[in-house]
PDB file of N, CA and C in Angstrom:
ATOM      1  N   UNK A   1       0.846  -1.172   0.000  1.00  0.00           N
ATOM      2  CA  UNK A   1       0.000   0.000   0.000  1.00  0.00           C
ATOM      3  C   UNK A   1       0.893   1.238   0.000  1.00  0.00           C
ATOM      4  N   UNK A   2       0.549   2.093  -0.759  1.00  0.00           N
ATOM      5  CA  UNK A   2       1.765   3.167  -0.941  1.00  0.00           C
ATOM      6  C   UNK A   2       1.000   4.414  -0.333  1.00  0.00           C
ATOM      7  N   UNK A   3       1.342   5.663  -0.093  1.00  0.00           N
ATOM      8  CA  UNK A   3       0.514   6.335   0.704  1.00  0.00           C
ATOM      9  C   UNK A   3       0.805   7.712  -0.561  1.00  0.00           C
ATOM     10  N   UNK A   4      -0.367   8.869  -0.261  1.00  0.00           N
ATOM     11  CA  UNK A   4      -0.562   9.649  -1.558  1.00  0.00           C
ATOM     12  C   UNK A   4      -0.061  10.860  -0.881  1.00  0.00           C
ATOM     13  N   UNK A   5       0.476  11.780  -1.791  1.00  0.00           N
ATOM     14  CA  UNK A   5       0.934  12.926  -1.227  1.00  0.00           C
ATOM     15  C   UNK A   5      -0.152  13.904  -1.630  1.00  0.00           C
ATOM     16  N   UNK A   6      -0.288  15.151  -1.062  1.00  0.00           N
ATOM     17  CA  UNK A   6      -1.023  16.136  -1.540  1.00  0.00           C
ATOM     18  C   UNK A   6      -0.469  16.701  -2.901  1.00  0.00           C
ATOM     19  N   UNK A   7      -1.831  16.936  -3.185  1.00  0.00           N
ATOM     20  CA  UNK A   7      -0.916  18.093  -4.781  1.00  0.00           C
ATOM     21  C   UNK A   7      -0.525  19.098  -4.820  1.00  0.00           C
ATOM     22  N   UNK A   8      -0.742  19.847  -3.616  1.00  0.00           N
ATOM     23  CA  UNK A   8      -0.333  21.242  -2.722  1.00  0.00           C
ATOM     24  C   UNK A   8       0.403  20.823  -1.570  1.00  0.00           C
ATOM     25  N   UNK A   9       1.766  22.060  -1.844  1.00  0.00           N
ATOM     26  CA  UNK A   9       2.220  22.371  -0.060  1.00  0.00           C
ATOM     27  C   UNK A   9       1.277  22.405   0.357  1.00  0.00           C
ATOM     28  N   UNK A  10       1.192  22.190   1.809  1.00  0.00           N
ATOM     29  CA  UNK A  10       0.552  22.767   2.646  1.00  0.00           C
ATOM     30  C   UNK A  10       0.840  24.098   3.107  1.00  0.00           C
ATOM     31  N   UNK A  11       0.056  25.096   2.998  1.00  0.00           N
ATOM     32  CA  UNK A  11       0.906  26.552   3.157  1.00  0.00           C
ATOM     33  C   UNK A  11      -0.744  27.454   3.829  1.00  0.00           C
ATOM     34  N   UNK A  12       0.310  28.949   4.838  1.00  0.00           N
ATOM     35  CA  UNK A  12      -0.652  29.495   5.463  1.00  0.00           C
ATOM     36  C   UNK A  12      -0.845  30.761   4.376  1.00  0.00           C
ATOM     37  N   UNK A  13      -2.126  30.893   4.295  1.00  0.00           N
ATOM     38  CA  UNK A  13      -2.419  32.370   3.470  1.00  0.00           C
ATOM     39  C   UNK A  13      -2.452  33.552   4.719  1.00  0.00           C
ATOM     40  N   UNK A  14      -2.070  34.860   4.698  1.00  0.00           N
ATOM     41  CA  UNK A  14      -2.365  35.502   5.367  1.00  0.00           C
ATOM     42  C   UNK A  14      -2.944  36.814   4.607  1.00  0.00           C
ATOM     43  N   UNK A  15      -3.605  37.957   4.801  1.00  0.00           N
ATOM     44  CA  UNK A  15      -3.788  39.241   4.428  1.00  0.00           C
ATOM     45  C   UNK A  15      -4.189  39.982   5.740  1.00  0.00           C
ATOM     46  N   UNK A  16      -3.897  40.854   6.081  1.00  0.00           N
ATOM     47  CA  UNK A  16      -4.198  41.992   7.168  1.00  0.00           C
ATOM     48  C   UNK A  16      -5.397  42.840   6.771  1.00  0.00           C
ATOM     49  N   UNK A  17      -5.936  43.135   7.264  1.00  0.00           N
ATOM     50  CA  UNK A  17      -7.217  44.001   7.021  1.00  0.00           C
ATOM     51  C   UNK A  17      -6.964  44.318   5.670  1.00  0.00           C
ATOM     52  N   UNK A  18      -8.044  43.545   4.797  1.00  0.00           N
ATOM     53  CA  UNK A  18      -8.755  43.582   3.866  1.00  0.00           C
ATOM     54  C   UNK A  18      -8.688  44.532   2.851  1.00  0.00           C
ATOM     55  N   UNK A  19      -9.875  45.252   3.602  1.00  0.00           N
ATOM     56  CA  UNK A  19     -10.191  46.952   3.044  1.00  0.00           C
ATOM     57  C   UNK A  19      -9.223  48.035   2.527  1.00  0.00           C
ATOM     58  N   UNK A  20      -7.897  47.724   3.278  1.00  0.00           N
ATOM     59  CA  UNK A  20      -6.879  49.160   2.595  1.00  0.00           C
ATOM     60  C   UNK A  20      -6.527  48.297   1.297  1.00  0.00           C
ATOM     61  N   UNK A  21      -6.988  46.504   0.833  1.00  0.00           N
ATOM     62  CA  UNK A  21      -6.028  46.506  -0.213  1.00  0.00           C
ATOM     63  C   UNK A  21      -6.140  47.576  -1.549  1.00  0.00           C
ATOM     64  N   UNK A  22      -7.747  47.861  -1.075  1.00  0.00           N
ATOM     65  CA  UNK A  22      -8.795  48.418  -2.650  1.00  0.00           C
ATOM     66  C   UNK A  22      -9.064  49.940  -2.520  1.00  0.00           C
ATOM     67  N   UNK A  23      -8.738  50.598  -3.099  1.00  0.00           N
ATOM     68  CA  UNK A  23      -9.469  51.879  -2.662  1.00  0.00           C
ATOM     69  C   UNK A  23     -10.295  52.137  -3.581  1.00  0.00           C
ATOM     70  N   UNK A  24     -11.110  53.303  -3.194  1.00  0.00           N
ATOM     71  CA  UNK A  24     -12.730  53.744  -3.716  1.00  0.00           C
ATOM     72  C   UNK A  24     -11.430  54.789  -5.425  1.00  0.00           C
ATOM     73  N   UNK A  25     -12.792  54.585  -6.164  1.00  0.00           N
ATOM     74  CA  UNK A  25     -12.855  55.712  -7.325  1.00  0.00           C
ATOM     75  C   UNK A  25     -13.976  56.447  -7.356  1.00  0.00           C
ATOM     76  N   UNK A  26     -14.049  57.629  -7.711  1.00  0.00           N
ATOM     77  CA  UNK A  26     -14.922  58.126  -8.333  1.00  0.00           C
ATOM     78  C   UNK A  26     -15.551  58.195  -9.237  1.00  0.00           C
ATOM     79  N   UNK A  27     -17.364  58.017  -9.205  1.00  0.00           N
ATOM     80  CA  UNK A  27     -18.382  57.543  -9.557  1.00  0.00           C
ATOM     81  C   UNK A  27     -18.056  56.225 -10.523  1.00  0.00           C
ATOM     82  N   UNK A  28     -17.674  55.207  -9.746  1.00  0.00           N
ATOM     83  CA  UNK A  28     -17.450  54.063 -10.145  1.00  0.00           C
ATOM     84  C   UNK A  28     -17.215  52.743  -9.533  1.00  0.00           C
ATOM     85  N   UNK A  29     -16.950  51.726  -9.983  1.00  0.00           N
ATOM     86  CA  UNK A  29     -16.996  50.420  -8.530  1.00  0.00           C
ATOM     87  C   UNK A  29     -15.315  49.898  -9.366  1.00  0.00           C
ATOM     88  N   UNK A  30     -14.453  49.829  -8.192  1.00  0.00           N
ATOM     89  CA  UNK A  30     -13.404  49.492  -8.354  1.00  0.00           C
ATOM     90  C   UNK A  30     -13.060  47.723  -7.793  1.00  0.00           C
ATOM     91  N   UNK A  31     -12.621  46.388  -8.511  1.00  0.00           N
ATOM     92  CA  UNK A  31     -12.208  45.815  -7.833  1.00  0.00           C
ATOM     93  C   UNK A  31     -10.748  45.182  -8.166  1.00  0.00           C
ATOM     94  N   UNK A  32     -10.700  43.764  -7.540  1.00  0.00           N
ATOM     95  CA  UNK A  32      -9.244  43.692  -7.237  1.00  0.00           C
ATOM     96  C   UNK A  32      -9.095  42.311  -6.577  1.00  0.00           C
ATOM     97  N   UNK A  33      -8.328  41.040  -8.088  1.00  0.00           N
ATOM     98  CA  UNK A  33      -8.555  40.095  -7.114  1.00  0.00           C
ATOM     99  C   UNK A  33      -7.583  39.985  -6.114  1.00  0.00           C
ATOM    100  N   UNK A  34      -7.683  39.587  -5.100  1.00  0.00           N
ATOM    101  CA  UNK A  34      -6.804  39.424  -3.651  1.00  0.00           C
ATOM    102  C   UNK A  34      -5.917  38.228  -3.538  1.00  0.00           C
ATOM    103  N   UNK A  35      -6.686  36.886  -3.883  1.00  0.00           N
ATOM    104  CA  UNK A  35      -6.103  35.622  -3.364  1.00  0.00           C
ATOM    105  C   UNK A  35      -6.904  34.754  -4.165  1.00  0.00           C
ATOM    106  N   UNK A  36      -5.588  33.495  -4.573  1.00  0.00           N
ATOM    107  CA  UNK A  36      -6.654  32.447  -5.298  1.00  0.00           C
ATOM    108  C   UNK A  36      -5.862  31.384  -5.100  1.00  0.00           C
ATOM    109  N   UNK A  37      -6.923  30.345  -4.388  1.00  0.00           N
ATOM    110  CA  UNK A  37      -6.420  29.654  -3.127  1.00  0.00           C
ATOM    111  C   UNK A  37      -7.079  28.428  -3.654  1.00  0.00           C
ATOM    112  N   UNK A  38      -6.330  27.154  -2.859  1.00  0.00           N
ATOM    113  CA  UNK A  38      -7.316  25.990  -2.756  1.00  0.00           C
ATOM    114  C   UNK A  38      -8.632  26.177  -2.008  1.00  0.00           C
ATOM    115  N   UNK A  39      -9.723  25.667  -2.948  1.00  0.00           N
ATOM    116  CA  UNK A  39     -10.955  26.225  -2.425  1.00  0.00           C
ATOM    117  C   UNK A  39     -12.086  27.227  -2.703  1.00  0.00           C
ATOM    118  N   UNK A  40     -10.595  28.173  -2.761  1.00  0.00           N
ATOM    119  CA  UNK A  40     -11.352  30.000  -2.846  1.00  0.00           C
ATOM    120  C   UNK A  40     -10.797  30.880  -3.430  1.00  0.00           C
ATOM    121  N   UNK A  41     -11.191  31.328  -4.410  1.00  0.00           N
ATOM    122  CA  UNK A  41     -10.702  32.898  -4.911  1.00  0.00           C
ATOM    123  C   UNK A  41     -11.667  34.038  -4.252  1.00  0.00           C
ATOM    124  N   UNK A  42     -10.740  35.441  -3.802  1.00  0.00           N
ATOM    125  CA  UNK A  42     -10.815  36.164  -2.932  1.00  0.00           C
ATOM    126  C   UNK A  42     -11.177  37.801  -3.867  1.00  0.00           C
ATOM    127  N   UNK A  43     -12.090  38.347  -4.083  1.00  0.00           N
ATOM    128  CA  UNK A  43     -12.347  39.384  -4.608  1.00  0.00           C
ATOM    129  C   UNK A  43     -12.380  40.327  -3.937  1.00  0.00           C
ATOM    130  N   UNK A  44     -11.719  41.872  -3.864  1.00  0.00           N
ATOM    131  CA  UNK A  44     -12.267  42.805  -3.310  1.00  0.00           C
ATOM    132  C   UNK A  44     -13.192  43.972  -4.447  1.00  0.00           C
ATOM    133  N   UNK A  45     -14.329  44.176  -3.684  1.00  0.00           N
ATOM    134  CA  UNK A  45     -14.668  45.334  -4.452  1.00  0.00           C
ATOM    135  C   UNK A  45     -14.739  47.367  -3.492  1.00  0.00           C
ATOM    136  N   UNK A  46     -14.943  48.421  -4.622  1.00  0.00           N
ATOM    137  CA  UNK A  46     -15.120  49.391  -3.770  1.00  0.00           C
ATOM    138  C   UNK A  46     -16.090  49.966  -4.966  1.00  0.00           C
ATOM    139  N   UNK A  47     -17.021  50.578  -3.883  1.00  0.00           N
ATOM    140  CA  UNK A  47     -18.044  50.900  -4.768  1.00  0.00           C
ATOM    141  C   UNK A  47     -18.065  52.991  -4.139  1.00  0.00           C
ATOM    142  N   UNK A  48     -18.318  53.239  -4.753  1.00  0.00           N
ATOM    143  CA  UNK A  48     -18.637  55.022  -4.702  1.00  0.00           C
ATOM    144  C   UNK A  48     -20.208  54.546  -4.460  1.00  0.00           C
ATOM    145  N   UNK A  49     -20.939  56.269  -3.812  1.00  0.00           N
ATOM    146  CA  UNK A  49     -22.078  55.612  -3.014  1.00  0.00           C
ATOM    147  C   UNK A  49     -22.991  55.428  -4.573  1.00  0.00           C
ATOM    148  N   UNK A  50     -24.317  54.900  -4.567  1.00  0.00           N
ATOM    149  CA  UNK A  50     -25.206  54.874  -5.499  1.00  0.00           C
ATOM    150  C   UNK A  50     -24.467  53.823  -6.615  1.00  0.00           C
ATOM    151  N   UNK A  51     -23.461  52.846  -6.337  1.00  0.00           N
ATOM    152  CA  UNK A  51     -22.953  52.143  -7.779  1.00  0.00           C
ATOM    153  C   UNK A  51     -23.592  51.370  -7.358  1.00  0.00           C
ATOM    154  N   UNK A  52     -23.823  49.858  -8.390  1.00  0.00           N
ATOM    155  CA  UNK A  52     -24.694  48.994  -8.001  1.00  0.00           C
ATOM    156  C   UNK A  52     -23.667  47.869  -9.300  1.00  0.00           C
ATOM    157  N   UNK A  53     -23.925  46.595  -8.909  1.00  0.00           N
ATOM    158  CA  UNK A  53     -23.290  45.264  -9.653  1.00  0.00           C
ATOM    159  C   UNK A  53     -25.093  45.067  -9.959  1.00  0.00           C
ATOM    160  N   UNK A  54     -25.233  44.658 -11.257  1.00  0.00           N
ATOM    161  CA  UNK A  54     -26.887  44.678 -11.825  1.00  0.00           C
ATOM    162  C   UNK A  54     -27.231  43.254 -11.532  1.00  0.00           C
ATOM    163  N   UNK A  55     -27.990  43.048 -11.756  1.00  0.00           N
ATOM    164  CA  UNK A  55     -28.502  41.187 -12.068  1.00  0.00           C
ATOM    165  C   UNK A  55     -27.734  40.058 -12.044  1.00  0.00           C
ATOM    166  N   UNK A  56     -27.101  39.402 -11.768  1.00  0.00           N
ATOM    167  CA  UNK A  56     -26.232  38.498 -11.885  1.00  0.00           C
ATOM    168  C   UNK A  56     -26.069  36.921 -11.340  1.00  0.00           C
ATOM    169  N   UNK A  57     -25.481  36.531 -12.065  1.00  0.00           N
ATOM    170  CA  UNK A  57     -25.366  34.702 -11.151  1.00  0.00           C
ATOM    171  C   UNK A  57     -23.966  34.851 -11.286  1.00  0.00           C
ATOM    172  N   UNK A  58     -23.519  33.380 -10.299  1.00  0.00           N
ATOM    173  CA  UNK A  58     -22.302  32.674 -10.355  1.00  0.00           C
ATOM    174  C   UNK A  58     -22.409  31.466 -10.744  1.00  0.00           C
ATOM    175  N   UNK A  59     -21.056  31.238 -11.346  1.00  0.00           N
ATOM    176  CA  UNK A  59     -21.089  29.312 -11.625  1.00  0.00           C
ATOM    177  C   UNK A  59     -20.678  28.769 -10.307  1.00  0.00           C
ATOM    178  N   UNK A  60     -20.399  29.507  -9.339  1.00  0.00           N
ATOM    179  CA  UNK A  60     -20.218  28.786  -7.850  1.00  0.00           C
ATOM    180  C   UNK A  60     -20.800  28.955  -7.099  1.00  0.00           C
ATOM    181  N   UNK A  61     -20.714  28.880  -5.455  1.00  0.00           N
ATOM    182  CA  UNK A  61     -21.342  29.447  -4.787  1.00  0.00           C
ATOM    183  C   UNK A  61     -20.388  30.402  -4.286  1.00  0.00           C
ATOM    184  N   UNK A  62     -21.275  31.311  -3.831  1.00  0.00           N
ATOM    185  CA  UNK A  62     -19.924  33.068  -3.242  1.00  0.00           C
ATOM    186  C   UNK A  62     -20.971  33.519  -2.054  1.00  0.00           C
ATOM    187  N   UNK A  63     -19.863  34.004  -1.431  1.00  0.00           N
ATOM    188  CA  UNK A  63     -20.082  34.195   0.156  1.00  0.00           C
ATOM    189  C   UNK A  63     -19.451  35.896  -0.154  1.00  0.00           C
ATOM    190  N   UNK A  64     -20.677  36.841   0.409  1.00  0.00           N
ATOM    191  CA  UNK A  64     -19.889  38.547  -0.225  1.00  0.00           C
ATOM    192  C   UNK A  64     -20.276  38.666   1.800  1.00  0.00           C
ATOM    193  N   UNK A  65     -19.294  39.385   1.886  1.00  0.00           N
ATOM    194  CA  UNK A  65     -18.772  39.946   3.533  1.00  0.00           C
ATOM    195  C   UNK A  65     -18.682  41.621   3.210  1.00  0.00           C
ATOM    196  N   UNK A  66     -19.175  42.454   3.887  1.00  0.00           N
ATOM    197  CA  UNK A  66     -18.933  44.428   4.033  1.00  0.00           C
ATOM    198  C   UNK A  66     -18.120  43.871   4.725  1.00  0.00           C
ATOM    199  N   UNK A  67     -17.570  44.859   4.041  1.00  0.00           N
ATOM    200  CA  UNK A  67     -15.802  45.430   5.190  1.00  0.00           C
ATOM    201  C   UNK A  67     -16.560  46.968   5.371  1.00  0.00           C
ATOM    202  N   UNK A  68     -16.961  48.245   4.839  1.00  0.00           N
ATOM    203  CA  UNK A  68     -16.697  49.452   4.921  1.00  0.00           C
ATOM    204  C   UNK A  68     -18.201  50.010   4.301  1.00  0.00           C
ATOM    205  N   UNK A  69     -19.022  50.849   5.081  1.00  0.00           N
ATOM    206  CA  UNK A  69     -20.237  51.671   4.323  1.00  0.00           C
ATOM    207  C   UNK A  69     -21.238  50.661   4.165  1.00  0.00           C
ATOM    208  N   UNK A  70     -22.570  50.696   3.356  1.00  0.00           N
ATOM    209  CA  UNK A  70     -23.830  49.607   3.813  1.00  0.00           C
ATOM    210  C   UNK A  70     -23.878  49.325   2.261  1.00  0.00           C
ATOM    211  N   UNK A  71     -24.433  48.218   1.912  1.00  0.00           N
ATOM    212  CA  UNK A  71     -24.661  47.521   0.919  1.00  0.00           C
ATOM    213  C   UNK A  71     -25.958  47.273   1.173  1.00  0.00           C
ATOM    214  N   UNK A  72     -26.942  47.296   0.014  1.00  0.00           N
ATOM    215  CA  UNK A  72     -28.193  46.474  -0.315  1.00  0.00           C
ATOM    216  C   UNK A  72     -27.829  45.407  -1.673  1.00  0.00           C
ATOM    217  N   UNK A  73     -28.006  44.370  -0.571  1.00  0.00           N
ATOM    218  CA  UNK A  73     -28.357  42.861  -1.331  1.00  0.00           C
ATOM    219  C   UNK A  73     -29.524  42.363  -2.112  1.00  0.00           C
ATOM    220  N   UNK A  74     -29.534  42.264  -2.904  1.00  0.00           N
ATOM    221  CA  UNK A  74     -31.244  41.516  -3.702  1.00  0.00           C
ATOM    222  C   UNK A  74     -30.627  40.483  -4.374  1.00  0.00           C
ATOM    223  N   UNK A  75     -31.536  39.271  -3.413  1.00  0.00           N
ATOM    224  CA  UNK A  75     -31.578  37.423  -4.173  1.00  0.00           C
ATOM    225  C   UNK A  75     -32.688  36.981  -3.988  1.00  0.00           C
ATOM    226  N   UNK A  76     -33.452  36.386  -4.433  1.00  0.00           N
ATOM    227  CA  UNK A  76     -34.956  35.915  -4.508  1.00  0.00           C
ATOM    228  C   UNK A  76     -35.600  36.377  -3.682  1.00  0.00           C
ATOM    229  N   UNK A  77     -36.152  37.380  -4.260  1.00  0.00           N
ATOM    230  CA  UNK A  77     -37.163  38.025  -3.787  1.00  0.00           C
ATOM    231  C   UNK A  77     -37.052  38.675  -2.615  1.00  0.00           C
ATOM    232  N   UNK A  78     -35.573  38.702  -2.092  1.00  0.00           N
ATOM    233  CA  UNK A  78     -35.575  39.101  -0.598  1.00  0.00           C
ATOM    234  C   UNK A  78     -34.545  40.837  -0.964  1.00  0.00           C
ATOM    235  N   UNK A  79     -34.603  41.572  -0.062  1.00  0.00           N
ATOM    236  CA  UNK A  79     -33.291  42.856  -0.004  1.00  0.00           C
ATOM    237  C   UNK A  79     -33.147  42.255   1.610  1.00  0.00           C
ATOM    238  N   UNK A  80     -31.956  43.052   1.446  1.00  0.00           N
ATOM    239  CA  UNK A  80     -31.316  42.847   2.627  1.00  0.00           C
ATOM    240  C   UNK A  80     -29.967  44.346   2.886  1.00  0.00           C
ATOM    241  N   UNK A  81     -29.726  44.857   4.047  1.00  0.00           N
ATOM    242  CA  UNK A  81     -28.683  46.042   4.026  1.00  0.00           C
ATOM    243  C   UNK A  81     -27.642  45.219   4.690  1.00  0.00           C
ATOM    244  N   UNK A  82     -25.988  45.393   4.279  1.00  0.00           N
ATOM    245  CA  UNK A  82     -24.989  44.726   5.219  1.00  0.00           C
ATOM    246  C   UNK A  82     -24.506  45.806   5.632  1.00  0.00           C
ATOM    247  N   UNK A  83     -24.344  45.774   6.738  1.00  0.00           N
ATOM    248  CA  UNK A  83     -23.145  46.768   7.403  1.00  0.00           C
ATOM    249  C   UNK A  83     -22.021  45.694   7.786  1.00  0.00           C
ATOM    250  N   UNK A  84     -20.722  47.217   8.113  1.00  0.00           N
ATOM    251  CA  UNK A  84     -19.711  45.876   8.272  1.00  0.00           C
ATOM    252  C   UNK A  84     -19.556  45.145   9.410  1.00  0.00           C
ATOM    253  N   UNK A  85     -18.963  43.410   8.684  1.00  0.00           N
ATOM    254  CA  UNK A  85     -18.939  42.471   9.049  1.00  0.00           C
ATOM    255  C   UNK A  85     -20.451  41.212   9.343  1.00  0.00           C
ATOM    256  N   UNK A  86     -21.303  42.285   7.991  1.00  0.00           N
ATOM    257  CA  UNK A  86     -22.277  41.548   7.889  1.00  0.00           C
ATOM    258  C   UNK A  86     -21.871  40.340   6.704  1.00  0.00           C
ATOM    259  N   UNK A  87     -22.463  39.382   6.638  1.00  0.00           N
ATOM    260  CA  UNK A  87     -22.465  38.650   5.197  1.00  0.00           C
ATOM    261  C   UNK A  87     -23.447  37.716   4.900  1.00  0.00           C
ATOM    262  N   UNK A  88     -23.867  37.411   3.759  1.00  0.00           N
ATOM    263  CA  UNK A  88     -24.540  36.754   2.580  1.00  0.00           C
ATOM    264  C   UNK A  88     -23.752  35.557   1.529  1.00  0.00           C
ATOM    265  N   UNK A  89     -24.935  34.444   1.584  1.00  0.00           N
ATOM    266  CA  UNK A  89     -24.565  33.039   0.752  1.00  0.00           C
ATOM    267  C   UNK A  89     -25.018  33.187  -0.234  1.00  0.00           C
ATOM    268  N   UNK A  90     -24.910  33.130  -1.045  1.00  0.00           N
ATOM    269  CA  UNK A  90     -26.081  32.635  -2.650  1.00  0.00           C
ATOM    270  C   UNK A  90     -25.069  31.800  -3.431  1.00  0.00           C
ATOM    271  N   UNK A  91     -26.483  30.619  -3.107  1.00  0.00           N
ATOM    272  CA  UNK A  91     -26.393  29.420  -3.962  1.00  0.00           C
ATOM    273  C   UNK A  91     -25.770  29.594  -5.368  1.00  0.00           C
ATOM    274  N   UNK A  92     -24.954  28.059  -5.977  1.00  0.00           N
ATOM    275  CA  UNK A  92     -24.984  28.491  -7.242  1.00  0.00           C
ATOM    276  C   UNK A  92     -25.897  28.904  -8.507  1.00  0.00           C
ATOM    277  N   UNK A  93     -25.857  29.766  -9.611  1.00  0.00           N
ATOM    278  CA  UNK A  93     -26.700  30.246 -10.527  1.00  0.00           C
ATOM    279  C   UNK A  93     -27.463  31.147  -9.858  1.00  0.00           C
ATOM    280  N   UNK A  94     -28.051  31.761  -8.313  1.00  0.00           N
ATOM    281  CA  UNK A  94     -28.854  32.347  -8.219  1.00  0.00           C
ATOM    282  C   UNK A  94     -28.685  33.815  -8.328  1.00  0.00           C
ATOM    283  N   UNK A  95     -29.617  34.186  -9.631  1.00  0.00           N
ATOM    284  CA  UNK A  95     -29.730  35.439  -9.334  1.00  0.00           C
ATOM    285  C   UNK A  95     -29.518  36.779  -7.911  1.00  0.00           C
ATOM    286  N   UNK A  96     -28.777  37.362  -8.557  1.00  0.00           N
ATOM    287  CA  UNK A  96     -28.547  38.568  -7.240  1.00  0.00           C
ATOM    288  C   UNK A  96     -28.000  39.605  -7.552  1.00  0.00           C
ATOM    289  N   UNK A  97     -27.968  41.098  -6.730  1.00  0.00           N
ATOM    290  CA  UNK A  97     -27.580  42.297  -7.581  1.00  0.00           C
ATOM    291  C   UNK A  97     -27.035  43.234  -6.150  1.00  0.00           C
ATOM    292  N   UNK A  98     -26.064  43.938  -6.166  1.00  0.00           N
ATOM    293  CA  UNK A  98     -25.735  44.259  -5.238  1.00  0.00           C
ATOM    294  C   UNK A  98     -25.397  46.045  -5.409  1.00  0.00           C
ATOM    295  N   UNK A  99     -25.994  46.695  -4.619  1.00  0.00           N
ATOM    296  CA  UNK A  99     -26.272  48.078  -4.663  1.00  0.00           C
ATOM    297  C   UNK A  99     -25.214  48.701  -3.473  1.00  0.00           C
ATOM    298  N   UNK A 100     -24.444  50.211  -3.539  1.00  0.00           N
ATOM    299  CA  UNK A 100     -23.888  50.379  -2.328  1.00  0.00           C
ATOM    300  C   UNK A 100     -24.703  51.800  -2.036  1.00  0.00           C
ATOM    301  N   UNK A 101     -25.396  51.718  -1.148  1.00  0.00           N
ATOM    302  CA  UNK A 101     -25.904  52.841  -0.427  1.00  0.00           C
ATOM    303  C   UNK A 101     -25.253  53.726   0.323  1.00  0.00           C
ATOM    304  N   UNK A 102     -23.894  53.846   0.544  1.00  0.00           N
ATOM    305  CA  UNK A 102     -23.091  54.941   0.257  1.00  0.00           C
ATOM    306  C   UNK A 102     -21.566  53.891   0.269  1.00  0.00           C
ATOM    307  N   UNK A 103     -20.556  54.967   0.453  1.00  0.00           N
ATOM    308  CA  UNK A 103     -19.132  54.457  -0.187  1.00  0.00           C
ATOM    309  C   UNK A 103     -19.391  53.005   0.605  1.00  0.00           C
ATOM    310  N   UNK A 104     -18.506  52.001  -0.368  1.00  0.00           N
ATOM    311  CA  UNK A 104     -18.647  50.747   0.277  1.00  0.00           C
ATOM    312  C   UNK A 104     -17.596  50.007  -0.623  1.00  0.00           C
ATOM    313  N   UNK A 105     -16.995  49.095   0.731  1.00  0.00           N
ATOM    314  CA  UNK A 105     -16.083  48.167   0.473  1.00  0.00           C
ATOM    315  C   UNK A 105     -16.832  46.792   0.825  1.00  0.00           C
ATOM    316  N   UNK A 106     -16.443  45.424   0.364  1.00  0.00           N
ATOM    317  CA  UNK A 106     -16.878  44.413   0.425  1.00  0.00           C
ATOM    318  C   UNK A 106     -16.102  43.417   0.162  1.00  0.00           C
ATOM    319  N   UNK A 107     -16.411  42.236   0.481  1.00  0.00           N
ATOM    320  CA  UNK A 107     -15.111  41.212  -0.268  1.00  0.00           C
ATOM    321  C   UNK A 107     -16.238  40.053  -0.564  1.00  0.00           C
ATOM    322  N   UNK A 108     -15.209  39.198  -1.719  1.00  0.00           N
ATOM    323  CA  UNK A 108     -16.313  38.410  -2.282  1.00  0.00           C
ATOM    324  C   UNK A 108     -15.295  36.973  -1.922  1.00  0.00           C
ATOM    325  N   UNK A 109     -15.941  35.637  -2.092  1.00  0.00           N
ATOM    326  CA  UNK A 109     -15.282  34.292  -1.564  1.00  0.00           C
ATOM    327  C   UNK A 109     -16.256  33.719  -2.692  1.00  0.00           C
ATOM    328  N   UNK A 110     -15.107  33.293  -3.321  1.00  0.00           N
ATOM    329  CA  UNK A 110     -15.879  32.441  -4.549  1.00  0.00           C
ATOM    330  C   UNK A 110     -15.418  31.127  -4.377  1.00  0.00           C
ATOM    331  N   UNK A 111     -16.568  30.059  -4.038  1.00  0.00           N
ATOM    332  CA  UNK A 111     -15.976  29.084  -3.626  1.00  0.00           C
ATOM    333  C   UNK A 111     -16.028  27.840  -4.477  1.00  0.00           C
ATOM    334  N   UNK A 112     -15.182  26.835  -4.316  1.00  0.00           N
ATOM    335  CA  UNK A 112     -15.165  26.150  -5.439  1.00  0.00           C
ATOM    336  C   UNK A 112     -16.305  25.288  -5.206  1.00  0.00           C
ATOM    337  N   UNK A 113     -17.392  24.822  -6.267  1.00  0.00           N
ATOM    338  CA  UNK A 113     -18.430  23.698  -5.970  1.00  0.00           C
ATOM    339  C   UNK A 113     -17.944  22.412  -5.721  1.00  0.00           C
ATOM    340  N   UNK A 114     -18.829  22.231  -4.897  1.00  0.00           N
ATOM    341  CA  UNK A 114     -18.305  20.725  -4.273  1.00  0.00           C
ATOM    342  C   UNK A 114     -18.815  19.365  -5.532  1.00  0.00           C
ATOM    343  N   UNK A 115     -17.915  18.277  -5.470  1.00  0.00           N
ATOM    344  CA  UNK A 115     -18.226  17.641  -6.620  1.00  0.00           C
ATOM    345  C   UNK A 115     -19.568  17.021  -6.285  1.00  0.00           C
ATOM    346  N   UNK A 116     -20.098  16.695  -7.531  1.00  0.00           N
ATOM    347  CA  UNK A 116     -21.381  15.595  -8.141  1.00  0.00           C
ATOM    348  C   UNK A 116     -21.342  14.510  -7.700  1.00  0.00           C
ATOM    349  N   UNK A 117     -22.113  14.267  -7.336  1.00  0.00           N
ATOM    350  CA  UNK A 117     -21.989  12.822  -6.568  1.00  0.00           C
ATOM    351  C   UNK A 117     -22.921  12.296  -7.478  1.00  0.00           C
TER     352      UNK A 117
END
């Protein structure tokens, strides 16, 4: 019996507060990928107040976290406001649209789907 090695070092990711990686633009949404990891790729976004990400799906599932300013969330049929260190799941494919109700930072976790069984 032979024993299997990983296909990855094993290694620690670190980043320090988030939020200074991205800074805001004017009248516009700035992002910035961060980290792309076993598992997870790491998005930051910065939004100026009133920008909005429109309608949208993922081919994964993504986990979006406020770091900075309030966000309105819309996914089936629901809104929702994050302040920071609030966060939100949406399933894969589901529709969702994300509005910043004034300056706002956020980070996104795009996670890899788990296999088909």
């Amino acid at each position: 019996m032979s024993e299997s090695t990983p296909s990855q070092t094993a290694a620690l990711g670190y980043i320090d507060n988030l939020a200074q990686h991205i800074e805001y633009s004017p009248n516009s949404t700035a992002s910035a990928k961060l980290m792309r990891s076993e598992g997870v790729n790491v998005v930051l976004f910065a939004f100026d107040e009133g920008e909005e990400l429109s309608e949208h799906t993922a081919a994964m599932p993504v986990i979006v976290q406020a770091l900075e300013g309030e966000l309105e969330i819309t996914a089936n049929n629901q809104t929702v406001t994050l302040h920071p260190g609030g966060m939100v799941h949406f399933t894969t494919r589901l529709p969702h649209a994300v509005k910043a109700l004034t300056k706002a930072k956020m980070v996104l976790y795009m996670l890899n789907r788990p296999p088909a069984e």
